[in-house]
Protein backbone atom coordinates (compact mmCIF):
# COMPACT_ATOMS: atom_id res chain seq x y z
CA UNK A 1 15.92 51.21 0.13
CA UNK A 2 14.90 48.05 1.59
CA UNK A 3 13.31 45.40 -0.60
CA UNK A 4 9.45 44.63 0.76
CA UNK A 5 9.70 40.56 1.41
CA UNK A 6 5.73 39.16 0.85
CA UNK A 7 5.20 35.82 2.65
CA UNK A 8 4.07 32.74 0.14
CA UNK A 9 0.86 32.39 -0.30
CA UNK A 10 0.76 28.89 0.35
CA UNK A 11 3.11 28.29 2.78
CA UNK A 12 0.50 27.84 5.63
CA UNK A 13 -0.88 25.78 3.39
CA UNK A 14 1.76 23.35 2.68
CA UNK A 15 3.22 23.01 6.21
CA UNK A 16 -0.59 21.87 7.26
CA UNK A 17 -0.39 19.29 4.50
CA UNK A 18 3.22 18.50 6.03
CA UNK A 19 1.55 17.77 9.29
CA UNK A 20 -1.78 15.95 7.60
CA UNK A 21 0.76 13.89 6.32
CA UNK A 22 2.54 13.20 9.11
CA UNK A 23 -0.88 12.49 11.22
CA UNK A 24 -2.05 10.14 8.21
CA UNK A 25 1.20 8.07 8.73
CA UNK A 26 0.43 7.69 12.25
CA UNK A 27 -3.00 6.96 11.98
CA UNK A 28 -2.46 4.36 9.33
CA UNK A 29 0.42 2.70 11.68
CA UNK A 30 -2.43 2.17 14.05
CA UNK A 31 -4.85 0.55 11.44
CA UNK A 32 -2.04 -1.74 10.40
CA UNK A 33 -2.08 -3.10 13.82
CA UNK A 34 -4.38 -5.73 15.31
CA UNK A 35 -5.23 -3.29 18.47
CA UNK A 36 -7.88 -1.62 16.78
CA UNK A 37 -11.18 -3.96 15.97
CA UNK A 38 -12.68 -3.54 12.69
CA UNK A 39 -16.12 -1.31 13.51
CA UNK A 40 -14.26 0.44 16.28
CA UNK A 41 -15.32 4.21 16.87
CA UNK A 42 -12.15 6.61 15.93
CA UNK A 43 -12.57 10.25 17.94
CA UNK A 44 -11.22 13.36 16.45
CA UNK A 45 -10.68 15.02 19.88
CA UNK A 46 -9.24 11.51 21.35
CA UNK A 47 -6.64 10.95 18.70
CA UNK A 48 -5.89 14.97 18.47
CA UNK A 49 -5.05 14.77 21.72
CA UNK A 50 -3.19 11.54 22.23
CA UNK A 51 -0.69 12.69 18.80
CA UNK A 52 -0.93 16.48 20.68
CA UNK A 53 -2.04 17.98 17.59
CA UNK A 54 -4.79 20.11 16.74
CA UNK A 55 -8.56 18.51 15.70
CA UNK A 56 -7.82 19.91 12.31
CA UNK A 57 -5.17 18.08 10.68
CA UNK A 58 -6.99 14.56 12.20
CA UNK A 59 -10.13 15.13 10.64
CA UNK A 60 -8.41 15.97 7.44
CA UNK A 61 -6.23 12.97 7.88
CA UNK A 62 -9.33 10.92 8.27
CA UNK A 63 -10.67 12.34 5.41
CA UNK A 64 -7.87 10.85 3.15
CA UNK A 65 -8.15 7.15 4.84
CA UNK A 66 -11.49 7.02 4.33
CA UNK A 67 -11.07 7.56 0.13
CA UNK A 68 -8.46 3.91 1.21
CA UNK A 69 -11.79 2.29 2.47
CA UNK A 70 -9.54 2.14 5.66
CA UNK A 71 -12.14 4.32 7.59
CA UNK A 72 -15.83 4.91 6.68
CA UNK A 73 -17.54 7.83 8.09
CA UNK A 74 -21.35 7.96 9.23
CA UNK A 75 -23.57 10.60 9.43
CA UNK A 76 -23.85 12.23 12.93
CA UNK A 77 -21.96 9.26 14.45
CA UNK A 78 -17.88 10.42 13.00
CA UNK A 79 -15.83 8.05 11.72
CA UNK A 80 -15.50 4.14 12.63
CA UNK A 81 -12.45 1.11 10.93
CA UNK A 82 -14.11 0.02 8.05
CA UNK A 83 -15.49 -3.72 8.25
CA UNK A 84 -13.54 -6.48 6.86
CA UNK A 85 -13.50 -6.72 3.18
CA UNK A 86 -16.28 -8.96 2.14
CA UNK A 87 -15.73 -11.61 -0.27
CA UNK A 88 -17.03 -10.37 -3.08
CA UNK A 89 -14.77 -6.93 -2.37
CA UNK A 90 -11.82 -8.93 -2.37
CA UNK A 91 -12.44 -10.33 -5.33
CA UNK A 92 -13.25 -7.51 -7.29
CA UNK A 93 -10.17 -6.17 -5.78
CA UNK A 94 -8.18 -8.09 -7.41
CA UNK A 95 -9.73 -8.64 -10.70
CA UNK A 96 -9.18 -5.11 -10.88
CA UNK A 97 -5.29 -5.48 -10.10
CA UNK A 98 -5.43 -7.91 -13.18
CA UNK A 99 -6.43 -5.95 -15.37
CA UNK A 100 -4.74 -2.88 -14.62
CA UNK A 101 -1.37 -4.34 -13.63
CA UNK A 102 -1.04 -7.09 -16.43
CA UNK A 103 -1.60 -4.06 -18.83
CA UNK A 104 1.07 -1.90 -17.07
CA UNK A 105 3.75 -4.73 -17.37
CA UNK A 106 2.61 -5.14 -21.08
CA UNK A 107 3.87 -1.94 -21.64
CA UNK A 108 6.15 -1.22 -19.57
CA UNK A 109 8.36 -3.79 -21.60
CA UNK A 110 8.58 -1.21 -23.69
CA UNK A 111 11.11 0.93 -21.70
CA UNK A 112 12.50 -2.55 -20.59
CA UNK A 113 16.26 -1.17 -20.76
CA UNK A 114 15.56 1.80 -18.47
CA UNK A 115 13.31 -0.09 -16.04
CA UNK A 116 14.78 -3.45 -15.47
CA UNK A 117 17.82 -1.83 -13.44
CA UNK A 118 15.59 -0.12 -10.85
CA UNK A 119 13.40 -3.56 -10.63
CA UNK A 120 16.75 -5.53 -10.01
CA UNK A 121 17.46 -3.09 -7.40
CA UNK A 122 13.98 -3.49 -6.12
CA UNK A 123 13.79 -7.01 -5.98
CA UNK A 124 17.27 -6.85 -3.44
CA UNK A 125 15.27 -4.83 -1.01
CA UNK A 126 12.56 -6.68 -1.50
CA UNK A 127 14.40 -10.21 -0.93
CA UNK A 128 16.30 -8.67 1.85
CA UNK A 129 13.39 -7.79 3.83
CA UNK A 130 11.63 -10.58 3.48
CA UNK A 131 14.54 -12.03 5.32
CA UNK A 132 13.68 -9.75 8.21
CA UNK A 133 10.44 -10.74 8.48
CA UNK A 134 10.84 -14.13 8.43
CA UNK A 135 13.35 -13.73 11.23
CA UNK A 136 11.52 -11.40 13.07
CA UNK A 137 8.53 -14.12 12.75
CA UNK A 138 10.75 -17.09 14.22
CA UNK A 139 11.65 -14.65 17.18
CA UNK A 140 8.13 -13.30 18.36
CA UNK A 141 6.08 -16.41 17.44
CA UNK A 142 4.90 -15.44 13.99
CA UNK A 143 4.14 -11.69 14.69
CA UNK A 144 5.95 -8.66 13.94
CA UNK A 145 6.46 -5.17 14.92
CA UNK A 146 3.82 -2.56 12.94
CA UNK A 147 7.03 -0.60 11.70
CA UNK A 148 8.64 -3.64 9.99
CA UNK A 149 4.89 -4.44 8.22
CA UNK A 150 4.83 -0.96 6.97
CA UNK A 151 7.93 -0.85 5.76
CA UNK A 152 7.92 -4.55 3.77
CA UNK A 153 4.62 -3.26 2.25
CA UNK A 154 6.12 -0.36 1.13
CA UNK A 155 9.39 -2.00 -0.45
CA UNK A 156 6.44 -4.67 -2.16
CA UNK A 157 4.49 -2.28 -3.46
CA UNK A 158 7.73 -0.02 -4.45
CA UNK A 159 7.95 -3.25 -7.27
CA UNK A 160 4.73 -2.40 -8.56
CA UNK A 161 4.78 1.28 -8.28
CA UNK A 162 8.09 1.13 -10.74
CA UNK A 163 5.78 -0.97 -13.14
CA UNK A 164 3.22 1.50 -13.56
CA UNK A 165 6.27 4.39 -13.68
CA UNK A 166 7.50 2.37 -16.23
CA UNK A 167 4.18 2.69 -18.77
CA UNK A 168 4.81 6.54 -19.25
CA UNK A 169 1.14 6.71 -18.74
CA UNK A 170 0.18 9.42 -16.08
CA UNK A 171 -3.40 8.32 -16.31
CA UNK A 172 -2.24 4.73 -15.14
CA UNK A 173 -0.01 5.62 -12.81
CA UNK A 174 -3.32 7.96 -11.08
CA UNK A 175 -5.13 4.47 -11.35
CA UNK A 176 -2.26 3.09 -9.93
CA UNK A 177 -2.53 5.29 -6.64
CA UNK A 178 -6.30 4.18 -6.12
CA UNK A 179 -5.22 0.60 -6.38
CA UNK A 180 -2.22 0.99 -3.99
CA UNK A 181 -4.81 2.46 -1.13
CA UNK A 182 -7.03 -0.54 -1.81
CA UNK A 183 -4.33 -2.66 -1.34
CA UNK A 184 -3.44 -1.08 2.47
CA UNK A 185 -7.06 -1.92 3.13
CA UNK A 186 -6.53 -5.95 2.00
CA UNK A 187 -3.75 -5.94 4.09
CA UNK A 188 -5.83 -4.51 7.07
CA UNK A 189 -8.59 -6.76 6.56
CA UNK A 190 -6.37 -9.66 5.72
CA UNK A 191 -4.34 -10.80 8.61
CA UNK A 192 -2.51 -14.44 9.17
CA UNK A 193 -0.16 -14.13 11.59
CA UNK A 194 1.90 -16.18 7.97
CA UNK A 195 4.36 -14.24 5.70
CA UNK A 196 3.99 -15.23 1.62
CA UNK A 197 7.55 -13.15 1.14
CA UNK A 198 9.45 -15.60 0.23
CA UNK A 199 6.68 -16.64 -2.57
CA UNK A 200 6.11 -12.61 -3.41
CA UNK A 201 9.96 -11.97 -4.19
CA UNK A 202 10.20 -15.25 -6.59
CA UNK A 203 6.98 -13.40 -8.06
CA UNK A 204 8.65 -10.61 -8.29
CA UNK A 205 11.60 -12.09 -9.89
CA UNK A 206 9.72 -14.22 -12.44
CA UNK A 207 8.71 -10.81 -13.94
CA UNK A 208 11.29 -8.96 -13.48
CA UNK A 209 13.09 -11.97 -15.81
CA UNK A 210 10.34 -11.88 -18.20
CA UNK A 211 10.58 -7.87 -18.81
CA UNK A 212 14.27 -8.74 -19.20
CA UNK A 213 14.08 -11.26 -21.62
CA UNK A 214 11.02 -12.49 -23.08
CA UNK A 215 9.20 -9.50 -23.86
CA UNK A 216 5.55 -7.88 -23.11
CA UNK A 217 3.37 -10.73 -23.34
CA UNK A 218 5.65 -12.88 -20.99
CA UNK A 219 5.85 -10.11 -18.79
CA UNK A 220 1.88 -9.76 -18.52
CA UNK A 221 1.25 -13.47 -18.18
CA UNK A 222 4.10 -13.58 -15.08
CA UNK A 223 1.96 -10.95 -13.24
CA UNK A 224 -0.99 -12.34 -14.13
CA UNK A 225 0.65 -15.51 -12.45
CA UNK A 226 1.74 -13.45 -9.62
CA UNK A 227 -1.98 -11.52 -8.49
CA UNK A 228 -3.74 -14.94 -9.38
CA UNK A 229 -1.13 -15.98 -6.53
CA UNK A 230 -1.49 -13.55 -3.86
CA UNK A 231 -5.35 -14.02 -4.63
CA UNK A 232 -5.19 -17.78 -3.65
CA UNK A 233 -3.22 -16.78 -0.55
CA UNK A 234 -5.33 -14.31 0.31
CA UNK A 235 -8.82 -16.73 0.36
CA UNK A 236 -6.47 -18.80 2.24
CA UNK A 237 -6.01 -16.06 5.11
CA UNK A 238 -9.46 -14.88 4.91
CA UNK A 239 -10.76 -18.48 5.37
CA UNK A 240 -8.31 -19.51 8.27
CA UNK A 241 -9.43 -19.10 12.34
């Protein structure tokens, strides 16, 4: 006698949340370019159709940006890009990232032996696309293509990410996420045509030597050096034409 095969439950489920995914990558690529104004009206239908997917997994999609602050959604009018972060915003942003991250790197010293082998590793990919970028800048006149941004952001935030991995704290690591969204919005807002990756990976490396060596206080005042750093540069871009 044959043996009565039940479909899963949730496997409708989880392939929608495959595509969602998928559709949020795609929609994000397009908010990480410069073609889409800040205030500009984002249609369901329109974007269902130019991906040639269903309305669903868009709307859900836009759903999850807008917890980023990428997207902000009005009543009766759909969703819209979010306005630039305002001052204050950005500032709050990263006071945020200073307390949160200079903690994490506190104790992540901790597990220093464990952790300071993947950070090695991530400060190499980090270092050798920054090297990319700047030679993708010299060759398109200080621009670059959205696939290379995505992908340095990534491999910078991947530094971060191992940081807060590193605590052992799931609770962090949640707060972590939130942050990491927040950040994708900066970098939206935040645009220069100027890449700080050179200055980011000897950031990067400054605490990476202090979890090696010096221990957890050294290792929160070298990230506290680093956000205080991309702060500054960040004013900088907000301030220039």
């Amino acid at each position: 006698m044959s043996e009565t095969v039940y479909p899963l439950a949730g496997a409708a489920a989880l392939e929608r949340k495959g595509l969602r995914d998928r559709v949020y990558d795609l929609i994000l690529d397009m908010l990480m370019t410069a073609d889409i104004a800040p205030g500009a009206r984002l249609s369901i239908d329109a974007l269902a159709r130019d991906l040639r997917v269903s309305p669903t997994p868009v709307r859900e999609a836009l759903v999850q940006l807008e917890r980023t602050g990428l997207v902000v959604r009005e009543a009766l009018k759909g969703y819209r890009v979010a306005p630039p972060l305002a001052d204050e915003q950005l500032e709050a942003l990263f006071d945020a990232r200073l307390v949160l991250e200079c903690g994490a790197a506190e104790l992540a010293a901790r597990n220093a032996a464990t952790l300071v082998p993947l950070l090695e590793h991530a400060v190499d990919e980090h270092r050798a696309i920054g090297e990319r970028v700047r030679a993708t800048a010299h060759e398109h006149g200080g621009t670059w293509p959205v696939e290379l941004l995505r992908e340095y952001f990534l491999i910078d935030w991947n530094f971060h990410h191992l940081i807060f991995e590193g605590t052992g704290n799931p609770f962090l690591l949640d707060m972590s996420e939130a942050i990491s969204t927040r950040v994708h919005r900066m970098r939206q807002t935040v645009r220069s045509g100027l890449s700080d990756a050179d200055e980011a990976v000897a950031e990067h490396a400054a605490i990476l030597d202090a979890l090696r060596s010096e221990g957890p206080e050294a290792a929160a005042a070298a990230m506290r050096d680093h956000i205080e750093k991309v702060r500054i540069r960040s004013r900088a871009d907000v301030a220039s034409p």
